[in-house]
Structures are given as structure tokens and as C-alpha cells.
N, C-alpha and C. Protein backbone atom coordinates (compact mmCIF):
# COMPACT_ATOMS: atom_id res chain seq x y z
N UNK A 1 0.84 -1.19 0.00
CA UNK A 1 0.00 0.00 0.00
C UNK A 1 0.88 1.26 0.00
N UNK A 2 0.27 1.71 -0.70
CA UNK A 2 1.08 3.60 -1.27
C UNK A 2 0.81 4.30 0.34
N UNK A 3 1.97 4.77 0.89
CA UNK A 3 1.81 5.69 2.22
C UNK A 3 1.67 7.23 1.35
N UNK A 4 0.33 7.53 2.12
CA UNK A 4 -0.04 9.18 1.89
C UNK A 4 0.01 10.28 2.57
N UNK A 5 0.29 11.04 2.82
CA UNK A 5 0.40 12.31 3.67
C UNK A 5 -0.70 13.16 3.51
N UNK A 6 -0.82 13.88 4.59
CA UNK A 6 -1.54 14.43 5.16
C UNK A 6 -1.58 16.38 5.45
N UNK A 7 -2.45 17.34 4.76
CA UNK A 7 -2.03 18.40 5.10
C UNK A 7 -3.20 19.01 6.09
N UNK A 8 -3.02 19.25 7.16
CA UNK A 8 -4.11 19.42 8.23
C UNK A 8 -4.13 20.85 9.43
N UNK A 9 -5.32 21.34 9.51
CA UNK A 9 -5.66 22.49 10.66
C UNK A 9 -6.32 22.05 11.32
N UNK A 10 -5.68 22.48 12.78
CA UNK A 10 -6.80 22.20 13.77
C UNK A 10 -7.48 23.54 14.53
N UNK A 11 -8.40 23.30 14.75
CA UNK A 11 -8.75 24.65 15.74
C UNK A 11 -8.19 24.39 17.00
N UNK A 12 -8.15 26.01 17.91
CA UNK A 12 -7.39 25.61 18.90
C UNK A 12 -8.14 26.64 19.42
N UNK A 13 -8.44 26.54 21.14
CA UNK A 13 -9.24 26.87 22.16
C UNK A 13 -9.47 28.86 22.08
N UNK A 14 -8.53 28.88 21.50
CA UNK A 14 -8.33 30.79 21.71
C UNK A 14 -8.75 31.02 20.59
N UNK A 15 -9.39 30.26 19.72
CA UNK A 15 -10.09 30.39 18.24
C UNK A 15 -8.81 30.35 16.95
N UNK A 16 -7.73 30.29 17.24
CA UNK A 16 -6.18 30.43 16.39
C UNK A 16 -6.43 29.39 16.15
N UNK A 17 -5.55 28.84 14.26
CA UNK A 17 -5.90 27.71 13.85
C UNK A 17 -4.29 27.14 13.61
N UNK A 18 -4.03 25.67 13.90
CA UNK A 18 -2.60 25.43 13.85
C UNK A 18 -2.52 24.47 12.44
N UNK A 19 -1.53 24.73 11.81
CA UNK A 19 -1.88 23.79 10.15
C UNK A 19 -0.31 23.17 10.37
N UNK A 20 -0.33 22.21 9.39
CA UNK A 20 0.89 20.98 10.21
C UNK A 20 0.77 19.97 8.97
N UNK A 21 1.60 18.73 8.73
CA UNK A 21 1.60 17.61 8.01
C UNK A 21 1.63 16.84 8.86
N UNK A 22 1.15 15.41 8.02
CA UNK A 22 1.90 14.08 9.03
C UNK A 22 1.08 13.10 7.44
N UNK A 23 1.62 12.15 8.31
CA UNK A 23 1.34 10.70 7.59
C UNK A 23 0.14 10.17 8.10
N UNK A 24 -0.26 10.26 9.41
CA UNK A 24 -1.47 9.93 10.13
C UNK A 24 -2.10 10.90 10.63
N UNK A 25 -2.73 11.56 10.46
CA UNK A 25 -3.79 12.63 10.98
C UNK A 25 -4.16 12.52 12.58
N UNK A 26 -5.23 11.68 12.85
CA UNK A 26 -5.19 11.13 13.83
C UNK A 26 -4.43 10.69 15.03
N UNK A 27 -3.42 9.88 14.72
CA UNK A 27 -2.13 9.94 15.62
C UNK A 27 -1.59 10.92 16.08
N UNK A 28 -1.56 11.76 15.17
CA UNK A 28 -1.04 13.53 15.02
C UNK A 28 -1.76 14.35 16.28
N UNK A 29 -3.31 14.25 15.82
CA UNK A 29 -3.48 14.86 16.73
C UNK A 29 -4.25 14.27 18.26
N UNK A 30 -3.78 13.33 18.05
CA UNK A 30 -3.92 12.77 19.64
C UNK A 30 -2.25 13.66 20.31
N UNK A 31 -1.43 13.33 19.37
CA UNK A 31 0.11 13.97 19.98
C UNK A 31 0.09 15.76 20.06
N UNK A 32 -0.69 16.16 19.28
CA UNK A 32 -1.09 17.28 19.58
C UNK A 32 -1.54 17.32 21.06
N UNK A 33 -2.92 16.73 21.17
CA UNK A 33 -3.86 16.85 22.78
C UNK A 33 -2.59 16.53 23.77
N UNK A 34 -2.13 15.51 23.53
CA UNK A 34 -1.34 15.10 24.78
C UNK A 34 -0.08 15.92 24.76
N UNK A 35 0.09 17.09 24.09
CA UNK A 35 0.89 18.09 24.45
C UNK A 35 2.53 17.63 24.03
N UNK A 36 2.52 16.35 23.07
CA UNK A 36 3.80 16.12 22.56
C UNK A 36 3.78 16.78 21.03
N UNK A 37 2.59 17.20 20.54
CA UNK A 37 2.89 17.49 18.83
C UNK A 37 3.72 18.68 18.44
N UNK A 38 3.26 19.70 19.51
CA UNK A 38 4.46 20.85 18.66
C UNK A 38 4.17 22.11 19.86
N UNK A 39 5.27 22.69 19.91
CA UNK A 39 5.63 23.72 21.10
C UNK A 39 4.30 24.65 21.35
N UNK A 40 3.72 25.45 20.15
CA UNK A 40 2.36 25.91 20.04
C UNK A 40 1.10 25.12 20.63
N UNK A 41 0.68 23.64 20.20
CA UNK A 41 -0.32 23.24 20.88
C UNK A 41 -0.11 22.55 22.42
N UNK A 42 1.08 22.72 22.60
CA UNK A 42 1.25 22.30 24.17
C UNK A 42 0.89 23.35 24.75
N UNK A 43 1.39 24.25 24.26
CA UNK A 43 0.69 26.06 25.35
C UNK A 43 -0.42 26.18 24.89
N UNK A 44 -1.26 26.49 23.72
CA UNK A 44 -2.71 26.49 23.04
C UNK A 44 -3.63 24.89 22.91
N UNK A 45 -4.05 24.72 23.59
CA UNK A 45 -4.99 23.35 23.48
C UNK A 45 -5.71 23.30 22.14
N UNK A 46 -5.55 22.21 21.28
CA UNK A 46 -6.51 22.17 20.26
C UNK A 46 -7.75 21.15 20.23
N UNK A 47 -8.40 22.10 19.66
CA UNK A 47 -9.52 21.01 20.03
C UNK A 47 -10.51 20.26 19.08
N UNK A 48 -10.04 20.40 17.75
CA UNK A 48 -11.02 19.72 16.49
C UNK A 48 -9.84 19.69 15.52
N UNK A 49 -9.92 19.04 14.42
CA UNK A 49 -9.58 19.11 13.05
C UNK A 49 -10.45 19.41 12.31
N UNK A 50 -10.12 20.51 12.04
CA UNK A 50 -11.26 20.81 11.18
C UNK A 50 -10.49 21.21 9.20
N UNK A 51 -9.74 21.13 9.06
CA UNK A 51 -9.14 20.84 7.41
C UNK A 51 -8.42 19.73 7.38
N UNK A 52 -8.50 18.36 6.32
CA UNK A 52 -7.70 17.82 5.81
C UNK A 52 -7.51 17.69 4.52
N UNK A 53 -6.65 17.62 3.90
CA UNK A 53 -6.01 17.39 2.16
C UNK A 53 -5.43 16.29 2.19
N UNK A 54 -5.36 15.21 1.17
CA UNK A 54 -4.78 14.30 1.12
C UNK A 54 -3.50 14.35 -0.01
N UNK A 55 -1.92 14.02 0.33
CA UNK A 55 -1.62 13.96 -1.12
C UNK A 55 -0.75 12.85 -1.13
N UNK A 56 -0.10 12.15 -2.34
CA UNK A 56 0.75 11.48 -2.34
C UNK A 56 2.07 11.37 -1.87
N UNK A 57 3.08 12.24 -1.57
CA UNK A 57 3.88 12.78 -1.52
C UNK A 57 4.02 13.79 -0.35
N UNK A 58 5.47 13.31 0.53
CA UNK A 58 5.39 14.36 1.61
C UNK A 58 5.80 15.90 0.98
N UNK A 59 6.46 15.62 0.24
CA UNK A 59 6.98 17.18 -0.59
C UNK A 59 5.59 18.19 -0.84
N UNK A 60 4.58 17.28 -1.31
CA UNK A 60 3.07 18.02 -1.45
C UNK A 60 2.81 18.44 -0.54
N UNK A 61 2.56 17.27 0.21
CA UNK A 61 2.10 17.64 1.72
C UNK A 61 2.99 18.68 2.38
N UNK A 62 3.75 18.96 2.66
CA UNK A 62 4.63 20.31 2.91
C UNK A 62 4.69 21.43 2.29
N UNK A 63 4.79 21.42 0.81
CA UNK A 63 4.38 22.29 0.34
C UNK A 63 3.06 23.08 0.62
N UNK A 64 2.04 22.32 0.48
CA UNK A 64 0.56 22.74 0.88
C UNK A 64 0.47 23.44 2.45
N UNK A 65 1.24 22.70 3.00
CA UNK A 65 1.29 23.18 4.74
C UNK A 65 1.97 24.91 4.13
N UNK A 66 3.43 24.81 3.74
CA UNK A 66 3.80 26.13 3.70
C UNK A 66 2.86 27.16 2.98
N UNK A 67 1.98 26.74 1.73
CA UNK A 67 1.40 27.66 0.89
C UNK A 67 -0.36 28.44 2.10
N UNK A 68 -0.29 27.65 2.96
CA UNK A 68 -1.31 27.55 4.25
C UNK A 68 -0.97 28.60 4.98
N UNK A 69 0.13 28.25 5.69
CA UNK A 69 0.61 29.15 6.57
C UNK A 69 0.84 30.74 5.87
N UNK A 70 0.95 31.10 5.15
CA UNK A 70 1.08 32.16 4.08
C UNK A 70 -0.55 32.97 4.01
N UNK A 71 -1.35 31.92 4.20
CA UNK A 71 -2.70 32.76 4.38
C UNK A 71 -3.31 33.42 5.51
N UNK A 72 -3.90 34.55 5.53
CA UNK A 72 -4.03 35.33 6.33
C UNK A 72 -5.44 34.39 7.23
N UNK A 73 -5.90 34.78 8.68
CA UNK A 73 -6.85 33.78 9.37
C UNK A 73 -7.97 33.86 8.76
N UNK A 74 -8.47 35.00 7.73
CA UNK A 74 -9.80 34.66 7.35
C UNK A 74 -9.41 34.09 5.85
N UNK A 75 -8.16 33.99 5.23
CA UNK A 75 -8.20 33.27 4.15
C UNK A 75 -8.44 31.45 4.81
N UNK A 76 -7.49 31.24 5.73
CA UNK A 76 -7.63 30.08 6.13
C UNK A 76 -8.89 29.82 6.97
N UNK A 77 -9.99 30.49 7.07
CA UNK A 77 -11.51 30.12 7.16
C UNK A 77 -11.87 30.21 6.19
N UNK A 78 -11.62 30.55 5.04
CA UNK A 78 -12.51 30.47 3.64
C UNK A 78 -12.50 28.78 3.39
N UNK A 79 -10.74 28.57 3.18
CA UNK A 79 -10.26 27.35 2.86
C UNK A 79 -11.35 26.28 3.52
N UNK A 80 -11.13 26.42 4.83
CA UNK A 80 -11.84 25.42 5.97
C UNK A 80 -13.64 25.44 5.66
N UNK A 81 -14.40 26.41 5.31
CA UNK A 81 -15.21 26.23 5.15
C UNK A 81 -15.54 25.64 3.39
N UNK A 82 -14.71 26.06 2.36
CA UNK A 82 -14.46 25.39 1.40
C UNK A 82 -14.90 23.68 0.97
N UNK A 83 -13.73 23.21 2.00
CA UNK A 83 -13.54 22.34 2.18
C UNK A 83 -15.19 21.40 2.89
N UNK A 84 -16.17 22.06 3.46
CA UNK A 84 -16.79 21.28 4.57
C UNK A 84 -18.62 21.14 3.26
């Protein structure tokens, strides 16, 4: 089986949205909650996923994370509601 990556936002308690890759979504953000995923959601609690993209390729998947982070918070609510 082809391993796929993952380009993903979560909401986080102060309404700020954290966007990230991984290979497992899920796993991810359980390591998020339990305050091992990344320096930001250990101090900011997150509390949903609310965007995922799927791509082949971690290079995509990173790419997409960086072209993310580049958007301003109401571009990245357009995206998120886009998406739903």
C-alpha cells in the first residue's frame, strides 16, 4: 500500500488555527492533545480538526502546509469552510 500524507488544521481553544503535516492525521493529533505534537499546541490546546487534504507525496504535503501558513486567518476560514 502507497503511504499518503496528510495536510491538516486544527482549531485551537483561543479560536487560532494550527496547520501541520503528518502521515497519520489522527495519531497527530492525539500527539497534539497530549501536548507532545508541537511547542504551540502544548501552550494552546486544540480542540477539532477541522481541514484535511490528502496527497501522495510528503513534498506536497509540505508544500501545501507552507502555501497555508502564508494565508491570512480569514483566508484560512474560507479554505476550511471550502472544504466542509
Amino acid at each position: 500500500m502507497e503511504k499518503k500524507y496528510y495536510t491538516y488544521i486544527l482549531l485551537i481553544e483561543n479560536n487560532s488555527l494550527y496547520c501541520g503535516y503528518t502521515d497519520d492525521v489522527e495519531k497527530r493529533f492525539q500527539a497534539h492533545i497530549s501536548g507532545k505534537g508541537a511547542k504551540y499546541t502544548k501552550a494552546h490546546k486544540p480542540l477539532k480538526i477541522v481541514y484535511v487534504k490528502e496527497f501522495n507525496t510528503k513534498s506536497e504535503a509540505m508544500k501545501e502546509e507552507y502555501r497555508i501558513k502564508q494565508l491570512s486567518h480569514k483566508e484560512k476560514l474560507e479554505l476550511i469552510s471550502a472544504k466542509l
